[in-house]
Protein backbone atom coordinates (compact mmCIF):
# COMPACT_ATOMS: atom_id res chain seq x y z
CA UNK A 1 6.11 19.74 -7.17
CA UNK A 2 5.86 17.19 -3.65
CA UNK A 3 5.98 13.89 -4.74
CA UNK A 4 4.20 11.51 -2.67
CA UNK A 5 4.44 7.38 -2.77
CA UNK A 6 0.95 6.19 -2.27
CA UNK A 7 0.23 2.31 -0.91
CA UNK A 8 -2.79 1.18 -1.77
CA UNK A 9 -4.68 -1.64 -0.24
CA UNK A 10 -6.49 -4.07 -2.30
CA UNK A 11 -9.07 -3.87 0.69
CA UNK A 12 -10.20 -0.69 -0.81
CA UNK A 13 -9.85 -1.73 -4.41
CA UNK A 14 -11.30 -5.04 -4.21
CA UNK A 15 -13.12 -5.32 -0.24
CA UNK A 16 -14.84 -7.87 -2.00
CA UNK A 17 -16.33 -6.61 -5.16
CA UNK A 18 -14.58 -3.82 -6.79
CA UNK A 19 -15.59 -0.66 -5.18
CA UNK A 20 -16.37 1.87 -8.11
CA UNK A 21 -17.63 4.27 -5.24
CA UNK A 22 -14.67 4.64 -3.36
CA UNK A 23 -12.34 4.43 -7.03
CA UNK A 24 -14.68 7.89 -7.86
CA UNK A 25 -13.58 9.50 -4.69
CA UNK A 26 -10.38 8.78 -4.60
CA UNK A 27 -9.75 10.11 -8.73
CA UNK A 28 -11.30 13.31 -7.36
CA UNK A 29 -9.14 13.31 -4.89
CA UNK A 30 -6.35 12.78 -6.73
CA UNK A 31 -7.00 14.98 -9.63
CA UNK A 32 -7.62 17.54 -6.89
CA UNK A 33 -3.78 17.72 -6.48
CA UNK A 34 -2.28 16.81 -9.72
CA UNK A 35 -1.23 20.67 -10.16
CA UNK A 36 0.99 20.33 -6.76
CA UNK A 37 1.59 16.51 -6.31
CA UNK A 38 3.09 13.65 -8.61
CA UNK A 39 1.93 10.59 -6.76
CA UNK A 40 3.53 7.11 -7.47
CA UNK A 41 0.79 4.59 -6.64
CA UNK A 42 0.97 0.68 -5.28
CA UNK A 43 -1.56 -1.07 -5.94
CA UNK A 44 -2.74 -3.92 -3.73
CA UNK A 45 -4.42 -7.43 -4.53
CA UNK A 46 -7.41 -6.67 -2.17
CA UNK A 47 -10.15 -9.95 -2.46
CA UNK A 48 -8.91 -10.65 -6.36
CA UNK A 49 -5.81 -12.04 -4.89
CA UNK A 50 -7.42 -14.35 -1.98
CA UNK A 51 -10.17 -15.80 -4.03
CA UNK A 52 -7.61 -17.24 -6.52
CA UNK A 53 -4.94 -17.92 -3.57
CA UNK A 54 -8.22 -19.84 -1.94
CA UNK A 55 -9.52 -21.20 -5.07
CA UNK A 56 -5.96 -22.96 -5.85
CA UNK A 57 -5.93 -24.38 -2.67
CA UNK A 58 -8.77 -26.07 -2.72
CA UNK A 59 -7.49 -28.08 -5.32
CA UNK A 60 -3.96 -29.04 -4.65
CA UNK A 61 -1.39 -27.78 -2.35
CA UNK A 62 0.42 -24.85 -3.77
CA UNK A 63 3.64 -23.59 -2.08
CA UNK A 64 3.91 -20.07 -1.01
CA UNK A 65 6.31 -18.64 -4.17
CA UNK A 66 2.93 -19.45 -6.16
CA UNK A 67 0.55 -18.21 -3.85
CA UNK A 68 3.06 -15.23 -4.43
CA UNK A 69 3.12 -14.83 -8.01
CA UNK A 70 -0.93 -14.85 -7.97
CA UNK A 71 -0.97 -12.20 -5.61
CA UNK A 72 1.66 -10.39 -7.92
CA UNK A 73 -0.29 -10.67 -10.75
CA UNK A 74 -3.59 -9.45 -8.78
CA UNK A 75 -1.85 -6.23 -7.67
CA UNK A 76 -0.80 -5.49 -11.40
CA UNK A 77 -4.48 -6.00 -12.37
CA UNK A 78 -5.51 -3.68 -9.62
CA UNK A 79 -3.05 -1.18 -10.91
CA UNK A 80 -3.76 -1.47 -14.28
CA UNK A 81 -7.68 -0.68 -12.86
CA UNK A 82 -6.07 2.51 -11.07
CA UNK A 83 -3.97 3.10 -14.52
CA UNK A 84 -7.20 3.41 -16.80
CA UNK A 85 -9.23 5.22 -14.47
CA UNK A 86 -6.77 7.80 -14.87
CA UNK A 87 -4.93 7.01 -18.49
CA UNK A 88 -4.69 10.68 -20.05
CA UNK A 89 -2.50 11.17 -16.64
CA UNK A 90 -0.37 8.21 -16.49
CA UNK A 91 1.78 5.90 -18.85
CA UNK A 92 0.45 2.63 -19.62
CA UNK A 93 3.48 1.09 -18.43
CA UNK A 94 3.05 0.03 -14.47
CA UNK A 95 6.23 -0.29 -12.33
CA UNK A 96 6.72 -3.52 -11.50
CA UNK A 97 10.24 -2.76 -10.86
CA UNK A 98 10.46 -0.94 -8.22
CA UNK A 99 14.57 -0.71 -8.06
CA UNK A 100 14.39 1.12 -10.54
CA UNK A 101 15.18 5.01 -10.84
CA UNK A 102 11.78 7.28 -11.81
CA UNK A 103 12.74 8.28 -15.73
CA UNK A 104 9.64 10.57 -16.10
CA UNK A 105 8.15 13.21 -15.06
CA UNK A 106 4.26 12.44 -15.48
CA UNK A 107 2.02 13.33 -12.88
CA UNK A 108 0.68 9.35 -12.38
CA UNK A 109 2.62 6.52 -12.19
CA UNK A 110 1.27 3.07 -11.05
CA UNK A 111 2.89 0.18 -9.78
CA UNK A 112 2.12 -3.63 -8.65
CA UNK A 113 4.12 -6.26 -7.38
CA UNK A 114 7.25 -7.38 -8.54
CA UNK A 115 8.46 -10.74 -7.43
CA UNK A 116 7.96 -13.64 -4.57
CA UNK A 117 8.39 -12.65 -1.06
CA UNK A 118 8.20 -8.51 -1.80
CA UNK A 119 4.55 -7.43 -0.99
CA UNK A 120 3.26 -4.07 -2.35
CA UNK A 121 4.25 -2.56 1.30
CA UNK A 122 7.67 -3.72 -0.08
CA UNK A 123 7.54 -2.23 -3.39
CA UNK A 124 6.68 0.81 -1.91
CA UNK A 125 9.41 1.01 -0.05
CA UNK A 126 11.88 -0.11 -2.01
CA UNK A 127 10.63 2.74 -4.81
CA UNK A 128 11.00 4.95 -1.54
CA UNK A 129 14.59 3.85 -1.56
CA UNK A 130 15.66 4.13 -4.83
CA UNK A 131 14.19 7.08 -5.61
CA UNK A 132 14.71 9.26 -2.68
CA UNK A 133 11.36 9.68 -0.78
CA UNK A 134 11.96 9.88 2.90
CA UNK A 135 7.79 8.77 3.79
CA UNK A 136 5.27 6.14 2.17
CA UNK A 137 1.30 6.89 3.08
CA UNK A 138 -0.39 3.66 3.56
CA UNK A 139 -4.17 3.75 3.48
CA UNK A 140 -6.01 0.64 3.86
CA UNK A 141 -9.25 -0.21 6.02
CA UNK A 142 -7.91 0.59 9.00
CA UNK A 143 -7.78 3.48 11.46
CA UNK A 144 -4.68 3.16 13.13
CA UNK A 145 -2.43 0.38 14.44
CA UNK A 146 -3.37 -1.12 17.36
CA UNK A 147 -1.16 -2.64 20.37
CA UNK A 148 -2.87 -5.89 19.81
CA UNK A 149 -5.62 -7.13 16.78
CA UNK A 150 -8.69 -5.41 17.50
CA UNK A 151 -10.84 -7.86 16.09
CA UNK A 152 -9.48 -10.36 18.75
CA UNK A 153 -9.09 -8.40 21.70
CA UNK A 154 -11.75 -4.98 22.38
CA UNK A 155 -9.83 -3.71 24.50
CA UNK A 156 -6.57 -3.18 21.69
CA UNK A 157 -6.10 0.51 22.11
CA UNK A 158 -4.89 2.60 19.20
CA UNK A 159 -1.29 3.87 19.00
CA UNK A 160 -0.83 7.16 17.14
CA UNK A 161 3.34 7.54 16.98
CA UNK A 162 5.54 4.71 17.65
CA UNK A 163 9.15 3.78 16.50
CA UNK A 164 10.18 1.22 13.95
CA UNK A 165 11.74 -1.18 16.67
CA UNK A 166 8.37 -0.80 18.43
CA UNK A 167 6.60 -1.59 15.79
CA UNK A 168 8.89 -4.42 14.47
CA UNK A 169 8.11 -6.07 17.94
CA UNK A 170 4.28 -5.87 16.90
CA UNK A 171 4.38 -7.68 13.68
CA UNK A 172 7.81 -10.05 13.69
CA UNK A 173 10.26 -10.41 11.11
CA UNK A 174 8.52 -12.91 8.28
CA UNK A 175 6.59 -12.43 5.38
CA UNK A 176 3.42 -14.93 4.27
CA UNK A 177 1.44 -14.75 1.35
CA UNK A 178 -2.19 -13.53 2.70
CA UNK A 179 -0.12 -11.92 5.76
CA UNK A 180 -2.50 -9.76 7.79
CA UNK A 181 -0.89 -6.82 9.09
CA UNK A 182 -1.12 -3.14 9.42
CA UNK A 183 2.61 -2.92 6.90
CA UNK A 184 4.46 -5.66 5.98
CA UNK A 185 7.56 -7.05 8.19
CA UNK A 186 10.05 -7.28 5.54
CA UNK A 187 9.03 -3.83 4.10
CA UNK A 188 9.37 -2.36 8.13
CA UNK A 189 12.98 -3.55 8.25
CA UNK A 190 13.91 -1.62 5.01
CA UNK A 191 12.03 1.13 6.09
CA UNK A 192 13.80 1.32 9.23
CA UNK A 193 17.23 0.56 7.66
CA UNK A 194 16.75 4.14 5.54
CA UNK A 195 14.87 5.74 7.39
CA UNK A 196 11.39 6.11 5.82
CA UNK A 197 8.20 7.20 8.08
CA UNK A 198 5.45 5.66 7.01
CA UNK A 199 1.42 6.39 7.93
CA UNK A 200 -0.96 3.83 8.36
CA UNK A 201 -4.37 5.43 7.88
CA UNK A 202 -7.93 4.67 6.62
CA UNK A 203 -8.28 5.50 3.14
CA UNK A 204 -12.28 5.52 2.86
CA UNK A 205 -11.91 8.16 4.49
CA UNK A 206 -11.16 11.01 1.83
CA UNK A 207 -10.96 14.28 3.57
CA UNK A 208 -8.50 12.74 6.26
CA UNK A 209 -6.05 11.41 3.44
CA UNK A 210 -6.83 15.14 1.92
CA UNK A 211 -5.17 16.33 5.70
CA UNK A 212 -2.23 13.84 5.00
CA UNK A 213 -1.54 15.26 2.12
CA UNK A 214 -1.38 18.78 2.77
CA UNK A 215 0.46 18.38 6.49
CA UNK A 216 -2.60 18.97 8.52
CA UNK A 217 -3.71 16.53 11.89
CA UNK A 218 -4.90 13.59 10.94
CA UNK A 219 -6.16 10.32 12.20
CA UNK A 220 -3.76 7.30 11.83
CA UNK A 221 -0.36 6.58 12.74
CA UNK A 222 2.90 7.29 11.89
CA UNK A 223 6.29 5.19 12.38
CA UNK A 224 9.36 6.25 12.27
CA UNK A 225 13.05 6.02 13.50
């Protein structure tokens, strides 16, 4: 049995309402390799997190630990969507410490954020760590990483393989609530520190995360030491 950490962008969960079309795909998927996988799966906030964040701030200033804990509770909510979409499968329990050691063997597990300043990228990780996985698959809305924001500059060119010190120089050191970036900083230093490749890939598109999963080319990039 492979076992595979999956991060899961609330951009595909939530791009702004909740894609059911994309959550259809992506069970099929899924169920596809239940007989040869157990995936652990993050769960991101997606637009459920930044409405509230926005909403809140509207109304009074609210520091970033609570802009934190609403984006916590957002990615739990998305996981306990991903949970019941796939409940005879998974325990109804979501990890939302991810610290801790694995204690079963089901096929599913789900997780969401655990506490201020750890993003899902971070969780992911960090279940990485303590558990043993040497790479986290991180599918969100975009292709690859780019050398500079593509939505700023057209002329950002797409980088396919780069290094964790590379990549660190790409995205800093500091986490915000909202942060936009291909993987999280904090979660790229504890990467780096153990040793985890990650892939940063597009996850609408289904048969490419199909070619992660079985070690075939695919489009997106990988980091590494």
């Amino acid at each position: 049995m492979q076992k595979v950490i999956l991060s899961l962008g609330g951009s595909l969960i939530v791009p702004d309402a909740i894609d059911g079309v994309f959550l259809k795909r992506f069970r099929e998927l899924i169920f596809e390799k239940l007989s040869t996988f157990q995936f652990v799966i993050f769960a991101g906030g997606g637009k459920v997190c930044r409405r509230y964040q926005e909403a809140g701030k509207e109304i009074v200033p609210i520091s970033d630990r609570n802009l934190d804990w609403i984006g916590i509770y957002a990615s739990r909510l998305n996981a306990q969507l991903l949970r019941s979409i796939f409940a005879e499968h998974a325990p109804e329990e979501i990890i939302v410490d991810p610290s801790r050691k694995m204690e079963n063997d089901t096929p599913l597990v789900f997780g969401g954020g655990w506490k201020p300043g750890w993003s899902t990228d971070f969780c992911a990780v960090q279940y990485a760590v303590a558990n043993g996985f040497s790479r986290v698959v991180n599918l969100s809305n975009i292709q690859y990483v780019y050398d500079k924001d593509p939505k700023q500059f057209p002329d950002a060119a797409p980088i396919k393989d780069i290094s964790w010190a590379d990549f660190r120089k790409l995205v800093g050191d500091e986490w915000k609530p909202g942060l936009n970036a291909p993987f999280d900083p904090i979660a790229s230093k504890l990467a780096q520190e153990h040793g985890i490749e990650v892939v940063i890939a597009d996850g609408t598109n289904i048969q490419n995360v199909r070619a992660i999963l079985e070690d075939q080319p695919f489009t997106g990039t990988l980091i590494h030491n």
